[in-house]
Protein backbone atom coordinates (compact mmCIF):
# COMPACT_ATOMS: atom_id res chain seq x y z
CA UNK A 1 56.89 81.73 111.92
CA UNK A 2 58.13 82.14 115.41
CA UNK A 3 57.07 85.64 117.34
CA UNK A 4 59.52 87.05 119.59
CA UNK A 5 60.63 84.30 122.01
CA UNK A 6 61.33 84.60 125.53
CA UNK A 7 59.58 88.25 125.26
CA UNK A 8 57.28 88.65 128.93
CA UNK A 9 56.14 91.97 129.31
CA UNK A 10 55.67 91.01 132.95
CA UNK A 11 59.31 91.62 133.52
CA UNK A 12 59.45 95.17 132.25
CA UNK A 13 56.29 95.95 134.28
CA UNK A 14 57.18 94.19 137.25
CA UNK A 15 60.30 96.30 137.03
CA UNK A 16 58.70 99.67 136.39
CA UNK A 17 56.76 98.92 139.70
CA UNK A 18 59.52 98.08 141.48
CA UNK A 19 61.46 100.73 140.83
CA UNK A 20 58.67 103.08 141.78
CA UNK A 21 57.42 101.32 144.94
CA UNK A 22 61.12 101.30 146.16
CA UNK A 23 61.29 105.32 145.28
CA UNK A 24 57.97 106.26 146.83
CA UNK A 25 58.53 103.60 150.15
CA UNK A 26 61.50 105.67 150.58
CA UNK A 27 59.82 109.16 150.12
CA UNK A 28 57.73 107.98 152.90
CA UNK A 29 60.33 106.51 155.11
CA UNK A 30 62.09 110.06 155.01
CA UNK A 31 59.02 111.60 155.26
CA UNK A 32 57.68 110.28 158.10
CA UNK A 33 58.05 112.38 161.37
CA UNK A 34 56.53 115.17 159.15
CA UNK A 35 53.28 115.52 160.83
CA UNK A 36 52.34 118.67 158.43
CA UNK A 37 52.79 116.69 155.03
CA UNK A 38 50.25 113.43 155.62
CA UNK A 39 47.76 116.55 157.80
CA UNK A 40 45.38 115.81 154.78
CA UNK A 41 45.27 112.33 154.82
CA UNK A 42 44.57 111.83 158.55
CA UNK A 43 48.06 111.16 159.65
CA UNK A 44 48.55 108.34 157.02
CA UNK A 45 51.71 108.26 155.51
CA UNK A 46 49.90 107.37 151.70
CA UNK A 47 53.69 107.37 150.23
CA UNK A 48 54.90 104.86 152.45
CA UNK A 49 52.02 102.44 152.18
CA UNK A 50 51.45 103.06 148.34
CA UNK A 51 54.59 102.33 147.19
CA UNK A 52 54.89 99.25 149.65
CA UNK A 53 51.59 98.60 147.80
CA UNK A 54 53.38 98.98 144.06
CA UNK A 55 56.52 97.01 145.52
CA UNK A 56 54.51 94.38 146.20
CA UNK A 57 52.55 94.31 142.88
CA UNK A 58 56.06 94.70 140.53
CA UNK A 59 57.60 91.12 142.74
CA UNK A 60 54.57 88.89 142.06
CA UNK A 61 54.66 90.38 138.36
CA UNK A 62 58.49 89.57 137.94
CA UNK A 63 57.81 86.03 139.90
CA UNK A 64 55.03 85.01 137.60
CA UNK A 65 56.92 86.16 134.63
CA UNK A 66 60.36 83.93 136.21
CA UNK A 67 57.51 81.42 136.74
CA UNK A 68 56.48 80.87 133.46
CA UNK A 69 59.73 80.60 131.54
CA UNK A 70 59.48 76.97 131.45
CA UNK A 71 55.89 77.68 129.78
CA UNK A 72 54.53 75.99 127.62
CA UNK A 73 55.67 76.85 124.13
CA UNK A 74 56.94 74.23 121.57
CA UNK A 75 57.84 74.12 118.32
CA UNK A 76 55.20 74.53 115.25
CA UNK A 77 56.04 70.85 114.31
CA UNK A 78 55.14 69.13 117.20
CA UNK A 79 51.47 69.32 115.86
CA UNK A 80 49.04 68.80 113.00
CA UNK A 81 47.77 72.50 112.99
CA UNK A 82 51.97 73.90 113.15
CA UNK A 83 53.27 71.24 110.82
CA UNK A 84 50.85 72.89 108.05
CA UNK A 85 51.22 76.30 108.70
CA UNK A 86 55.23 75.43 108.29
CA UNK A 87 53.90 73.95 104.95
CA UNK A 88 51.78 77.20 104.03
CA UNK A 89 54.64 79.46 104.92
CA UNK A 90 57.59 77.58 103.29
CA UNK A 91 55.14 76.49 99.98
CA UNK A 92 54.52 80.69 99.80
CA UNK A 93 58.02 81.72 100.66
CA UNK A 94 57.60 83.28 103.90
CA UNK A 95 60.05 81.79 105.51
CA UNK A 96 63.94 83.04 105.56
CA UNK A 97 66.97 81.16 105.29
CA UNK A 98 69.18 80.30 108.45
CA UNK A 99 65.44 80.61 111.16
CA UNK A 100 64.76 77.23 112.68
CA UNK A 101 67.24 75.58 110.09
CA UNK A 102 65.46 73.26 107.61
């Protein structure tokens, strides 16, 4: 049985933090002559440098996920162990017409 192939959840994530880095950089960016706002965090403008922080994190997630696409799956038959869990699956019926074509 194949699971779900070409599924990385490294792009979603590394999307999600992308998104959010670019939203809260830019908070900051506009935010940043306002003395009064970052008064409680010393002068440090924590939006700016958080969401160049989660920016960041979501482009090395999405370029290990791009990375990897040339992984290192291959097909159940290639091997001993895969060729008889084809065997076990087709012998108990598990496997559906018109999926890897036999």
């Amino acid at each position: 049985m194949s699971g779900a192939a070409g599924l990385d959840v490294r792009y979603p994530i590394g999307g999600l933090f992308v998104v959010l880095g670019l939203i809260l950089a830019g908070y900051g960016v506009a935010t940043g002559n306002d003395a009064g706002l970052y008064a409680r965090s010393s002068g440090v403008n924590v939006n700016l440098w958080w969401g160049a922080v989660m920016l960041a994190f979501g482009l090395v997630m999405a370029f290990l996920a791009a990375r990897s696409q040339g992984g290192t799956a291959h097909p159940a038959e290639s091997t001993p162990e895969g060729r008889a869990t084809e065997a076990r699956e087709h012998d108990a019926g598990l496997e559906r017409e018109g999926r890897g074509g036999r």
